[in-house]
N, C-alpha and C. Protein backbone atom coordinates (compact mmCIF):
# COMPACT_ATOMS: atom_id res chain seq x y z
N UNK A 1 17.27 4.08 -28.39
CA UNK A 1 16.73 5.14 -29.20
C UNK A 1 17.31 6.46 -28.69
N UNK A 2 17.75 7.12 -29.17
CA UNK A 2 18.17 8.56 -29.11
C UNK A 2 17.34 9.23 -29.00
N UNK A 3 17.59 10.98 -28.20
CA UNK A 3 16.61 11.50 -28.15
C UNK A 3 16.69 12.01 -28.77
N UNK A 4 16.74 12.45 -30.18
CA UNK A 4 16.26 12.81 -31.54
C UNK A 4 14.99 12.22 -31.83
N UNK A 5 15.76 10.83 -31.66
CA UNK A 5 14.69 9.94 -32.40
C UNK A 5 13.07 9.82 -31.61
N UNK A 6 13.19 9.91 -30.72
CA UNK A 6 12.37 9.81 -29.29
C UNK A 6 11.74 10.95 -29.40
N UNK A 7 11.76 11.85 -29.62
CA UNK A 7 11.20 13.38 -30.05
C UNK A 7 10.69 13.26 -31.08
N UNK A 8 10.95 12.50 -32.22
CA UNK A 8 10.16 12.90 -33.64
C UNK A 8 9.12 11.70 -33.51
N UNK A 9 9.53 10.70 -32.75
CA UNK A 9 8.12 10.02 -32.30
C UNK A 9 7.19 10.95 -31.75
N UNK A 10 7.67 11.11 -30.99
CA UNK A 10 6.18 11.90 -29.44
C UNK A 10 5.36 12.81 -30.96
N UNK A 11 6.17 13.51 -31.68
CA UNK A 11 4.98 14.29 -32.53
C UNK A 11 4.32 13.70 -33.64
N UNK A 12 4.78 12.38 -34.04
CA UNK A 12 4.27 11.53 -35.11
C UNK A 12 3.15 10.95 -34.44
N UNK A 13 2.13 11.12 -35.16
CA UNK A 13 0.44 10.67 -35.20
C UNK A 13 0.52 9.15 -35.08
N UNK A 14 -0.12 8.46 -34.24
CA UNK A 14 -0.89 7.30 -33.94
C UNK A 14 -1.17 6.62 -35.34
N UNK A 15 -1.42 6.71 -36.19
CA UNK A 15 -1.61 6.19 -37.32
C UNK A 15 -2.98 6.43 -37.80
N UNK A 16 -3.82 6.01 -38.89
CA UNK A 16 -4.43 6.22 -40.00
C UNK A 16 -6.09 5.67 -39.13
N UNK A 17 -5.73 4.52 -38.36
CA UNK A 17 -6.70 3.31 -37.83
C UNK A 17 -7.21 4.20 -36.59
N UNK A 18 -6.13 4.65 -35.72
CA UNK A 18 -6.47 5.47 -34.59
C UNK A 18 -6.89 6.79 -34.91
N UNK A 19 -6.18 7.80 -35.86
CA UNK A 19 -7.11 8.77 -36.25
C UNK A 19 -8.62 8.77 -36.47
N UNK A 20 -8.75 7.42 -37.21
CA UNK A 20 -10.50 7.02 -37.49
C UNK A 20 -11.18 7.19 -36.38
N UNK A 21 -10.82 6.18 -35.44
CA UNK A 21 -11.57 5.86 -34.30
C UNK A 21 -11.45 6.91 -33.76
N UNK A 22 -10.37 8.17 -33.53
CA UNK A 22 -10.69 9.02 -32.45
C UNK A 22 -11.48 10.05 -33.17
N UNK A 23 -11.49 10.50 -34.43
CA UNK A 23 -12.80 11.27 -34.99
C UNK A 23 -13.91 10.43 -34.77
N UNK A 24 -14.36 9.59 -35.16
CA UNK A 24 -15.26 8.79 -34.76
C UNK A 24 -15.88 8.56 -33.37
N UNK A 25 -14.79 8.66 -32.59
CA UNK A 25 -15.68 8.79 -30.94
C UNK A 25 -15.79 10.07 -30.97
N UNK A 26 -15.51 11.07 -31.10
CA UNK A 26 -14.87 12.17 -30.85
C UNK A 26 -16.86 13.32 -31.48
N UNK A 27 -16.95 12.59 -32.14
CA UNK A 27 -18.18 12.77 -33.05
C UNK A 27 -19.10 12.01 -32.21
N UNK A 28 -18.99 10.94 -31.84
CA UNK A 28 -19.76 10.12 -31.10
C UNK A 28 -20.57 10.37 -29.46
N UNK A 29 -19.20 10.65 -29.40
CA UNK A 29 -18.97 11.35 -27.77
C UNK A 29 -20.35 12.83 -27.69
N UNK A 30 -20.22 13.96 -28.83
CA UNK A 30 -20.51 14.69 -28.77
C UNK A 30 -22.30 14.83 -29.04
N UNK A 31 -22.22 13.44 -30.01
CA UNK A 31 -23.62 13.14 -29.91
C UNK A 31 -24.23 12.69 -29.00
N UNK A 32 -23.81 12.04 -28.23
CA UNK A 32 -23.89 11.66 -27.26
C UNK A 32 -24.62 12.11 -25.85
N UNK A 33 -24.52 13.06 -25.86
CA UNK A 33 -23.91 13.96 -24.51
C UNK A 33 -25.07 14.99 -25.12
N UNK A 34 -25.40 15.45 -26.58
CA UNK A 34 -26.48 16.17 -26.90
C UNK A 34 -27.81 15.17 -26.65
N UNK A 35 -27.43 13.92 -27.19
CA UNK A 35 -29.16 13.16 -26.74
C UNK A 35 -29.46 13.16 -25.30
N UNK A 36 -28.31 12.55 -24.31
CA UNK A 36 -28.80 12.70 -23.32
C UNK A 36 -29.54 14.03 -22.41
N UNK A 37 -29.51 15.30 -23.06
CA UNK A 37 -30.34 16.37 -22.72
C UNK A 37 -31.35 16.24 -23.96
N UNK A 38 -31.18 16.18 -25.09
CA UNK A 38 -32.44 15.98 -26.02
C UNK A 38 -33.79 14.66 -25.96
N UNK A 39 -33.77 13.50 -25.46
CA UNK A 39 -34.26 12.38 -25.60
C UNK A 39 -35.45 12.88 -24.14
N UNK A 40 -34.97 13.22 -23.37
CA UNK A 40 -35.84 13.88 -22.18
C UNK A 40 -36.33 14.86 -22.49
N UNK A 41 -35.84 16.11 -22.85
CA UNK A 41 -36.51 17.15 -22.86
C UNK A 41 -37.76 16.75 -24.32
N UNK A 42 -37.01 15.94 -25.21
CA UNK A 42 -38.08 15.65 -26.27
C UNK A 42 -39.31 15.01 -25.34
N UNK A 43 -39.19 14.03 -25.00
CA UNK A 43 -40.08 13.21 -24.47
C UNK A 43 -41.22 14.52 -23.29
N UNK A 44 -40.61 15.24 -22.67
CA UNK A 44 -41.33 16.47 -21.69
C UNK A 44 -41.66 17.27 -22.27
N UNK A 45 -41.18 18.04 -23.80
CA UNK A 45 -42.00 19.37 -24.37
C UNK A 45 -43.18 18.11 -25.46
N UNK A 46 -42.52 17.42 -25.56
CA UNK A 46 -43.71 16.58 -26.83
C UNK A 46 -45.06 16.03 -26.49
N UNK A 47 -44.76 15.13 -25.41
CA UNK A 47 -45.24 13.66 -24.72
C UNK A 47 -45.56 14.69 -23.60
N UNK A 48 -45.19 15.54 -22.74
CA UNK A 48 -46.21 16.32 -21.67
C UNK A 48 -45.23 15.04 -20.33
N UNK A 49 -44.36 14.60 -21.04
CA UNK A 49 -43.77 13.68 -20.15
C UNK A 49 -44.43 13.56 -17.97
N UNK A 50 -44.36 12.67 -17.28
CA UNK A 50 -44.51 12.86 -15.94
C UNK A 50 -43.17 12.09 -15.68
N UNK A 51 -43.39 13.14 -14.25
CA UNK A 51 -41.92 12.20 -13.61
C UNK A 51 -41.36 10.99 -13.73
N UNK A 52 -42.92 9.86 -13.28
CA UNK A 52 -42.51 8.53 -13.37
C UNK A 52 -41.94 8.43 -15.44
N UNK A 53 -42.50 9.13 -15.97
CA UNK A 53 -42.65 8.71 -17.24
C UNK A 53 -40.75 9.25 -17.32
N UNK A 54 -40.25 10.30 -17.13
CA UNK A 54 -39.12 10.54 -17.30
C UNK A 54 -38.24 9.72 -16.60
N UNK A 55 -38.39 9.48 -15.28
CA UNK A 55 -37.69 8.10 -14.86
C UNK A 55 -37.56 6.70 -15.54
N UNK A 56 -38.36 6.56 -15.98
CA UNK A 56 -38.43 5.05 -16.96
C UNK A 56 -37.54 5.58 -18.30
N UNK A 57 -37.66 6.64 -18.71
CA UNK A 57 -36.69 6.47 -19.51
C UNK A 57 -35.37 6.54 -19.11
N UNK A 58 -34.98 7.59 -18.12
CA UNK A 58 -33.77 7.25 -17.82
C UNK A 58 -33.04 6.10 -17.12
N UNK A 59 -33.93 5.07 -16.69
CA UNK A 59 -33.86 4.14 -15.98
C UNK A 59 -33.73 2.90 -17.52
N UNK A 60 -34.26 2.96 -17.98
CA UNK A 60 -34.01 2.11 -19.39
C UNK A 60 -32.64 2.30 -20.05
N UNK A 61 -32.58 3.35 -20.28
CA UNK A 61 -31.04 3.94 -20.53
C UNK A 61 -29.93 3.24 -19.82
N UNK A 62 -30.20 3.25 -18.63
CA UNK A 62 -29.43 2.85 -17.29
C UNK A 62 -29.19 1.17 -17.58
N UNK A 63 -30.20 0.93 -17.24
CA UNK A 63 -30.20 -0.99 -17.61
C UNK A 63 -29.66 -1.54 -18.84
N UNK A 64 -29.65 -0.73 -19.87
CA UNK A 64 -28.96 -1.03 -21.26
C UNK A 64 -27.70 -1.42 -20.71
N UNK A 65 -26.58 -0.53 -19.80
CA UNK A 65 -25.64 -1.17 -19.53
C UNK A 65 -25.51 -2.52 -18.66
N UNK A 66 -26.09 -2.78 -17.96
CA UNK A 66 -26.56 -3.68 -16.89
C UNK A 66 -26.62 -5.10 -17.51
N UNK A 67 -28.11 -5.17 -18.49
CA UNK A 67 -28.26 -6.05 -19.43
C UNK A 67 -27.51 -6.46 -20.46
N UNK A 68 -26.76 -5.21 -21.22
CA UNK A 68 -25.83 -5.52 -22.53
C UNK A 68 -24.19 -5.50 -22.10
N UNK A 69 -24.09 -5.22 -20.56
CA UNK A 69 -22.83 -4.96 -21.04
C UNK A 69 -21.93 -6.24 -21.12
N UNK A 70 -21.85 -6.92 -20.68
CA UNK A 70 -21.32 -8.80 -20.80
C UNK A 70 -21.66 -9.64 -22.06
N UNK A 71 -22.25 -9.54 -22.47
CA UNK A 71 -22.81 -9.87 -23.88
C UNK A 71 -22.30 -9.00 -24.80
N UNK A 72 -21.76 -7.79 -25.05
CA UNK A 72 -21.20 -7.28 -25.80
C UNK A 72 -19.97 -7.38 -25.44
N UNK A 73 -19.10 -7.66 -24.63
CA UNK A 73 -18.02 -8.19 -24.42
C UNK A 73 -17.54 -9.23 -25.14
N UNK A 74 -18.24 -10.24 -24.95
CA UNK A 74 -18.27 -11.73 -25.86
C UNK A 74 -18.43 -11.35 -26.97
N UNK A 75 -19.25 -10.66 -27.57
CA UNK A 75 -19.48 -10.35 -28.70
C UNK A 75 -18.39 -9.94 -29.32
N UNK A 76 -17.89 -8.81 -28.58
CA UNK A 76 -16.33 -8.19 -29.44
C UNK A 76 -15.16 -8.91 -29.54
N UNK A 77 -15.09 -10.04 -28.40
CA UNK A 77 -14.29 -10.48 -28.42
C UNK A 77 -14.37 -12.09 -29.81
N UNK A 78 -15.44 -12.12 -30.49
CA UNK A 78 -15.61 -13.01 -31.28
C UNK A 78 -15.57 -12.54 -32.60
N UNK A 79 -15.76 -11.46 -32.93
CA UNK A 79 -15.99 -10.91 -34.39
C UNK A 79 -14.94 -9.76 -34.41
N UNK A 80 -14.65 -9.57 -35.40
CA UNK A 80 -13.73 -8.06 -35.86
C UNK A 80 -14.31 -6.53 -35.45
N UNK A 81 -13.61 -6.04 -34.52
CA UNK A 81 -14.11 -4.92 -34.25
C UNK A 81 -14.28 -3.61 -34.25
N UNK A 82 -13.56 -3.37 -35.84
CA UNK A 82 -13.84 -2.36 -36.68
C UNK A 82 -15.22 -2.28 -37.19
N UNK A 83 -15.73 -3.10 -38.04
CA UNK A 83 -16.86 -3.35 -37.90
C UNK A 83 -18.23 -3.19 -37.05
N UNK A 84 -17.63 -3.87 -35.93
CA UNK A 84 -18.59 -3.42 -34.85
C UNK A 84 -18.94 -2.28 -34.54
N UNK A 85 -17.62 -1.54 -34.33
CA UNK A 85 -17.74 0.05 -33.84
C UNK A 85 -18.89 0.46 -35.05
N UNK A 86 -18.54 0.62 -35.91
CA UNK A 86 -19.19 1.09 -37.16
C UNK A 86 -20.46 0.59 -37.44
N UNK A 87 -20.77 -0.60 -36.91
CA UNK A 87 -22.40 -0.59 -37.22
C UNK A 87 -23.31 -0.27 -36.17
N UNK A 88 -22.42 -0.06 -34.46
CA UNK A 88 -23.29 0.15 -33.69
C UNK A 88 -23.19 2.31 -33.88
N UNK A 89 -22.08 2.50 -33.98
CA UNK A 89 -22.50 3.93 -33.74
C UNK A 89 -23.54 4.40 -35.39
N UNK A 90 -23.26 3.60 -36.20
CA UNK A 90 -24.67 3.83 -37.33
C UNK A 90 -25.88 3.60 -37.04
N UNK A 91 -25.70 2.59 -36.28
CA UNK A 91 -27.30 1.72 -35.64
C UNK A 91 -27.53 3.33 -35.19
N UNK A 92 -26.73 3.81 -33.87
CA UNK A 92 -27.55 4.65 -32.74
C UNK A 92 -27.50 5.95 -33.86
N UNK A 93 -27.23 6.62 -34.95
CA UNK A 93 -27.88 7.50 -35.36
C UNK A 93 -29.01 7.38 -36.23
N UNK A 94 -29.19 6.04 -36.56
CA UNK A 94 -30.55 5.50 -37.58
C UNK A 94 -31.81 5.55 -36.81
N UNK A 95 -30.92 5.61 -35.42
CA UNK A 95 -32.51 5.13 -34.50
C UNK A 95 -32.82 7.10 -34.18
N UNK A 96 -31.77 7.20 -33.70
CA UNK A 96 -32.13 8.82 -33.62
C UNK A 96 -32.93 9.36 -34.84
N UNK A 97 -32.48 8.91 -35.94
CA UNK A 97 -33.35 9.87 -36.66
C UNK A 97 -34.49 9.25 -36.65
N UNK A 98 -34.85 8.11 -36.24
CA UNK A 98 -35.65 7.68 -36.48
C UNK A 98 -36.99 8.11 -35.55
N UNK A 99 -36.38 8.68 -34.37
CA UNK A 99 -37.27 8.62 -32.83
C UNK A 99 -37.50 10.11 -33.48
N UNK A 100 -36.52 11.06 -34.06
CA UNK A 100 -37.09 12.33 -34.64
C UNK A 100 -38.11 12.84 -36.06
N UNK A 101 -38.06 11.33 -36.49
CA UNK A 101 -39.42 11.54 -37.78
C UNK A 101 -40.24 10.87 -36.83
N UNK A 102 -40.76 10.39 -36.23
CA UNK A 102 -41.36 10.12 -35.34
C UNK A 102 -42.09 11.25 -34.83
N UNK A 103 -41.62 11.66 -33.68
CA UNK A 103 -41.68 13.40 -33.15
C UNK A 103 -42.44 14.33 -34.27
N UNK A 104 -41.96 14.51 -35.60
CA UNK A 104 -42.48 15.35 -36.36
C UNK A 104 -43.76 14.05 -36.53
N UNK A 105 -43.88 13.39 -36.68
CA UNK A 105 -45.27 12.56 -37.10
C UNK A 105 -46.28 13.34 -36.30
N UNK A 106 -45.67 12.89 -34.90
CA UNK A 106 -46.69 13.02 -33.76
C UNK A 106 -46.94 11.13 -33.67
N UNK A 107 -46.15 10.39 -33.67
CA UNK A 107 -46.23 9.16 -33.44
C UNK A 107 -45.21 8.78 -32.14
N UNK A 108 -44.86 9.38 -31.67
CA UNK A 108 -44.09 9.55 -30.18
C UNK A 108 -44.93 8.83 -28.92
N UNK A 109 -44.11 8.12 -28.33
CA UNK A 109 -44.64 7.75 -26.89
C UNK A 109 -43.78 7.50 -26.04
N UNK A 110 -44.15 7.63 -24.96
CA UNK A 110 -43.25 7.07 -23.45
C UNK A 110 -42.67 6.25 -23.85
N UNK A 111 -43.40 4.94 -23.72
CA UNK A 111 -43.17 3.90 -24.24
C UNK A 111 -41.90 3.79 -25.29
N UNK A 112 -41.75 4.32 -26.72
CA UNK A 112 -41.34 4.85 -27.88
C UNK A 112 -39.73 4.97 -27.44
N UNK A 113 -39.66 6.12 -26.36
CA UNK A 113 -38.42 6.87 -25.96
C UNK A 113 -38.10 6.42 -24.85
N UNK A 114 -38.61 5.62 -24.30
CA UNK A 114 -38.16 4.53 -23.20
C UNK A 114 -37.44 3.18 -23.94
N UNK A 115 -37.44 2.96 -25.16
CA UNK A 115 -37.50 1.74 -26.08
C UNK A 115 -35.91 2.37 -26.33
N UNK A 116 -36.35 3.25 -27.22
CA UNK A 116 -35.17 4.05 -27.96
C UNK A 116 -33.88 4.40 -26.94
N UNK A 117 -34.42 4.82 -25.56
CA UNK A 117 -33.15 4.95 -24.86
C UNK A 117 -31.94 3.60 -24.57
N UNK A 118 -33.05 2.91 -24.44
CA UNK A 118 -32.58 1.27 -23.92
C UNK A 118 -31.32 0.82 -25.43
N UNK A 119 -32.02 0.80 -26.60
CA UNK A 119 -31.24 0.45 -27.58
C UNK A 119 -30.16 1.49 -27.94
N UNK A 120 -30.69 2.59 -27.29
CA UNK A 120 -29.41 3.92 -27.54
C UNK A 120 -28.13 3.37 -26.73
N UNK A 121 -28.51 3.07 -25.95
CA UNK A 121 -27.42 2.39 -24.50
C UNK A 121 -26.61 1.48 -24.51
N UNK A 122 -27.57 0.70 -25.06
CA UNK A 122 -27.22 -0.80 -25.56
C UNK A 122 -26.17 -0.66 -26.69
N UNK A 123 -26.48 -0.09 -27.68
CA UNK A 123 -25.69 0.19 -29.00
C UNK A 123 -24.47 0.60 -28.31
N UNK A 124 -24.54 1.87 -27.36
CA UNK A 124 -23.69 2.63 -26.48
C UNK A 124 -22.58 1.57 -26.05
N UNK A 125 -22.95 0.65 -25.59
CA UNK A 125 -21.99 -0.27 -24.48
C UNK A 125 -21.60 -1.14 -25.43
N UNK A 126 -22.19 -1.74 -26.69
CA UNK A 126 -21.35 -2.44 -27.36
C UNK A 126 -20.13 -1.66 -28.13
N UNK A 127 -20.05 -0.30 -28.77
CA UNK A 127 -19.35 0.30 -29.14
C UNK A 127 -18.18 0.95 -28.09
N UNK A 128 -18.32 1.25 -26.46
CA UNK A 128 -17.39 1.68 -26.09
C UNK A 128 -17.10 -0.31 -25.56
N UNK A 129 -17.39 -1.70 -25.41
CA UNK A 129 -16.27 -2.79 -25.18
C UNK A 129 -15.76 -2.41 -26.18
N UNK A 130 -16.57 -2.36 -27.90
CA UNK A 130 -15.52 -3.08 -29.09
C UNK A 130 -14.20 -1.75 -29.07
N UNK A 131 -14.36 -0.63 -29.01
CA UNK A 131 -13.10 0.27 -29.18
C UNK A 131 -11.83 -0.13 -27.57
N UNK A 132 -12.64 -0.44 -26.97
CA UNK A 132 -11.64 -0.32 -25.65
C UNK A 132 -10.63 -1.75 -26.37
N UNK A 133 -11.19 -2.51 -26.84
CA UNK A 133 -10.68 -4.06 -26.84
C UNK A 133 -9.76 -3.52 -28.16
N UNK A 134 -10.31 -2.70 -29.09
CA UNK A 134 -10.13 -2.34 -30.45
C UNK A 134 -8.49 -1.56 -29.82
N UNK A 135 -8.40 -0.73 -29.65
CA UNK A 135 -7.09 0.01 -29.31
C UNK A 135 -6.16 -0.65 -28.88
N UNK A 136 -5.59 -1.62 -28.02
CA UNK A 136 -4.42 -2.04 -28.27
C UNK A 136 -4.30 -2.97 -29.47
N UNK A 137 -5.28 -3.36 -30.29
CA UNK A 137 -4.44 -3.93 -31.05
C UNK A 137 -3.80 -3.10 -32.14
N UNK A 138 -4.55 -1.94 -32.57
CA UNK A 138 -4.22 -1.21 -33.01
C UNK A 138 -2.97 -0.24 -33.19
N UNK A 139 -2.71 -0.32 -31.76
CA UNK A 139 -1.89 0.82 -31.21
C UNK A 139 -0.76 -0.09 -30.74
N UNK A 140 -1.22 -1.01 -30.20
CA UNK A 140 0.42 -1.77 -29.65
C UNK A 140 0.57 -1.28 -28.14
N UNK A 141 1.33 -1.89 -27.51
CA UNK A 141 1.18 -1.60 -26.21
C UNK A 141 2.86 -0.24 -26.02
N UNK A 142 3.34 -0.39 -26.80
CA UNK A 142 3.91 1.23 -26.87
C UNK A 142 3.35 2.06 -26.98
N UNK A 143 2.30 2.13 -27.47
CA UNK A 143 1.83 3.68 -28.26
C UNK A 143 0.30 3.72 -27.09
N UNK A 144 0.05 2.74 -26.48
CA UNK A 144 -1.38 2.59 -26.19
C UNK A 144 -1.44 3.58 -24.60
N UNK A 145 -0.81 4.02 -24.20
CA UNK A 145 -0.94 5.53 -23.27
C UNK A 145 -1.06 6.37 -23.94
N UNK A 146 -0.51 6.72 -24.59
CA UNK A 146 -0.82 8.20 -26.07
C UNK A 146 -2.30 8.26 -26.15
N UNK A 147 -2.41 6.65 -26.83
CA UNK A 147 -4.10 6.74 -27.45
C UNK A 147 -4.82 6.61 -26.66
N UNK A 148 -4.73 6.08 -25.11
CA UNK A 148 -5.38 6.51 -24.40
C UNK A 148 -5.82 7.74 -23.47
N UNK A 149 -4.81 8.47 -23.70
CA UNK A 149 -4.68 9.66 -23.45
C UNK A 149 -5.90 10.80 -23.99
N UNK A 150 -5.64 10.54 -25.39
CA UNK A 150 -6.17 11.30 -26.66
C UNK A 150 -7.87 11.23 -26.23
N UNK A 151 -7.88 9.53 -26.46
CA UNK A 151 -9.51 9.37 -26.40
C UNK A 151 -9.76 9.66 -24.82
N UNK A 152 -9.27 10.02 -23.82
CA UNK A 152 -9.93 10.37 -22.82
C UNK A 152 -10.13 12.17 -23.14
N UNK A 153 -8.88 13.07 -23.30
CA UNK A 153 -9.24 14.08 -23.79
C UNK A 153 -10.51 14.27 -24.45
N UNK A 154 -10.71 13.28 -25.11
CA UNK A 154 -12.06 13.71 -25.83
C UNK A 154 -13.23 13.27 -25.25
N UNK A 155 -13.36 12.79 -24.15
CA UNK A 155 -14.41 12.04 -23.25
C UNK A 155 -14.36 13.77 -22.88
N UNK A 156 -13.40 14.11 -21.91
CA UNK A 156 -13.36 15.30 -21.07
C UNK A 156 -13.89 16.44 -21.72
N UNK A 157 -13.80 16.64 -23.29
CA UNK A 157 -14.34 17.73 -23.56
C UNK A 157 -15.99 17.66 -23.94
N UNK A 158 -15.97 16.66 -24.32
CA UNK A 158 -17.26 16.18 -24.49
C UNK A 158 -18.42 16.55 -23.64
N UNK A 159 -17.92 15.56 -22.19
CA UNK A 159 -18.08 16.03 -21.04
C UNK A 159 -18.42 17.60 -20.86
N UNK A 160 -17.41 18.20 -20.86
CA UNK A 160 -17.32 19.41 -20.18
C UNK A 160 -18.25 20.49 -20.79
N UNK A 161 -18.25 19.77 -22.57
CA UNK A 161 -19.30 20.85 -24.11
C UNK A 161 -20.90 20.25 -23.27
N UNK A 162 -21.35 19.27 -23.28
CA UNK A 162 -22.28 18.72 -22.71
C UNK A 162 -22.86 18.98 -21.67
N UNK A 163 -23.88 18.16 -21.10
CA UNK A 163 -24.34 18.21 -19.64
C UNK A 163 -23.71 17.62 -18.38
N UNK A 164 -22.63 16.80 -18.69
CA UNK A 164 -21.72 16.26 -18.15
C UNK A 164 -22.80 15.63 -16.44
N UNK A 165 -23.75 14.73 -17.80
CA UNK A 165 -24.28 14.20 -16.62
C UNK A 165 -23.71 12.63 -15.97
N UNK A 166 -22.41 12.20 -16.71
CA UNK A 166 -22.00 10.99 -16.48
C UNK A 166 -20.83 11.83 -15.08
N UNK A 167 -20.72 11.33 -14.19
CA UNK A 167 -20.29 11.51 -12.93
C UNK A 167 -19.66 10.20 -12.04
């Protein structure tokens, strides 16, 4: 390949499949990173939250990966994982809105947002196996430093817009 040619690659876009997915995390990421300061502070201005009570949720959160993350492995690796991505990051905003008509009810509990974190997590870990597994096929193992590149950029800003409590 010439370096002509080699140059008008480097600025040609990843394609149509990887654009998706990286708006899609990219959106994801950012929600992300807002619940984890919203789901607590909801649970402490609403619920009058106590320590232990804020620990259990973040501790539920925590175990979502623990518990789901091997099982969603298998999982992605058995079914199509376009799909997947797409019904778990729908799942985790159905439930969000869901834990927030809730809140306006006044039907909120520990319990409630200890539940909700766990399946937030859970959803969480099946959507970052199915994209990790999802990108090389996508991308090909030429292109798959680029796109990994990209989607870490967007972890980092995420990160950085956020509470950047993942460490």
């Amino acid at each position: 390949m010439s370096d002509l040619s080699a140059g008008q690659e480097g600025r040609r876009g990843l394609g149509r499949d990887f654009d998706l997915l990286w708006a899609g995390l990219s959106i994801s990421l950012m929600g992300s990173e807002i619940t984890a300061v919203a789901l607590p502070l909801l649970a402490a201005l609403t619920l009058d939250a106590s320590p232990l009570g804020m620990a259990a949720i973040a501790a539920c959160g925590k175990a979502a990966y623990l518990v789901v993350g091997v099982p969603a492995g298998v999982l992605a690796d058995r079914v199509r994982r376009r799909p997947l991505i797409i019904v778990a990051d729908v799942a985790r905003s159905l439930l969000l809105t869901g834990v927030v008509l809730l809140a306006v009810r006044g039907s909120l509990s520990i319990a409630l947002v200890a539940g909700a974190a766990f399946v937030l997590e859970s959803l969480a870990a099946l959507f970052d196996v199915a994209h990790y597994s999802y990108l090389p096929w996508i991308l090909g193992r030429d292109r798959l430093l680029r796109g990994n590149g990209r989607l870490q950029a967007s972890y980092s800003t995420a990160e950085a817009a956020g509470p950047g409590s993942e460490a």
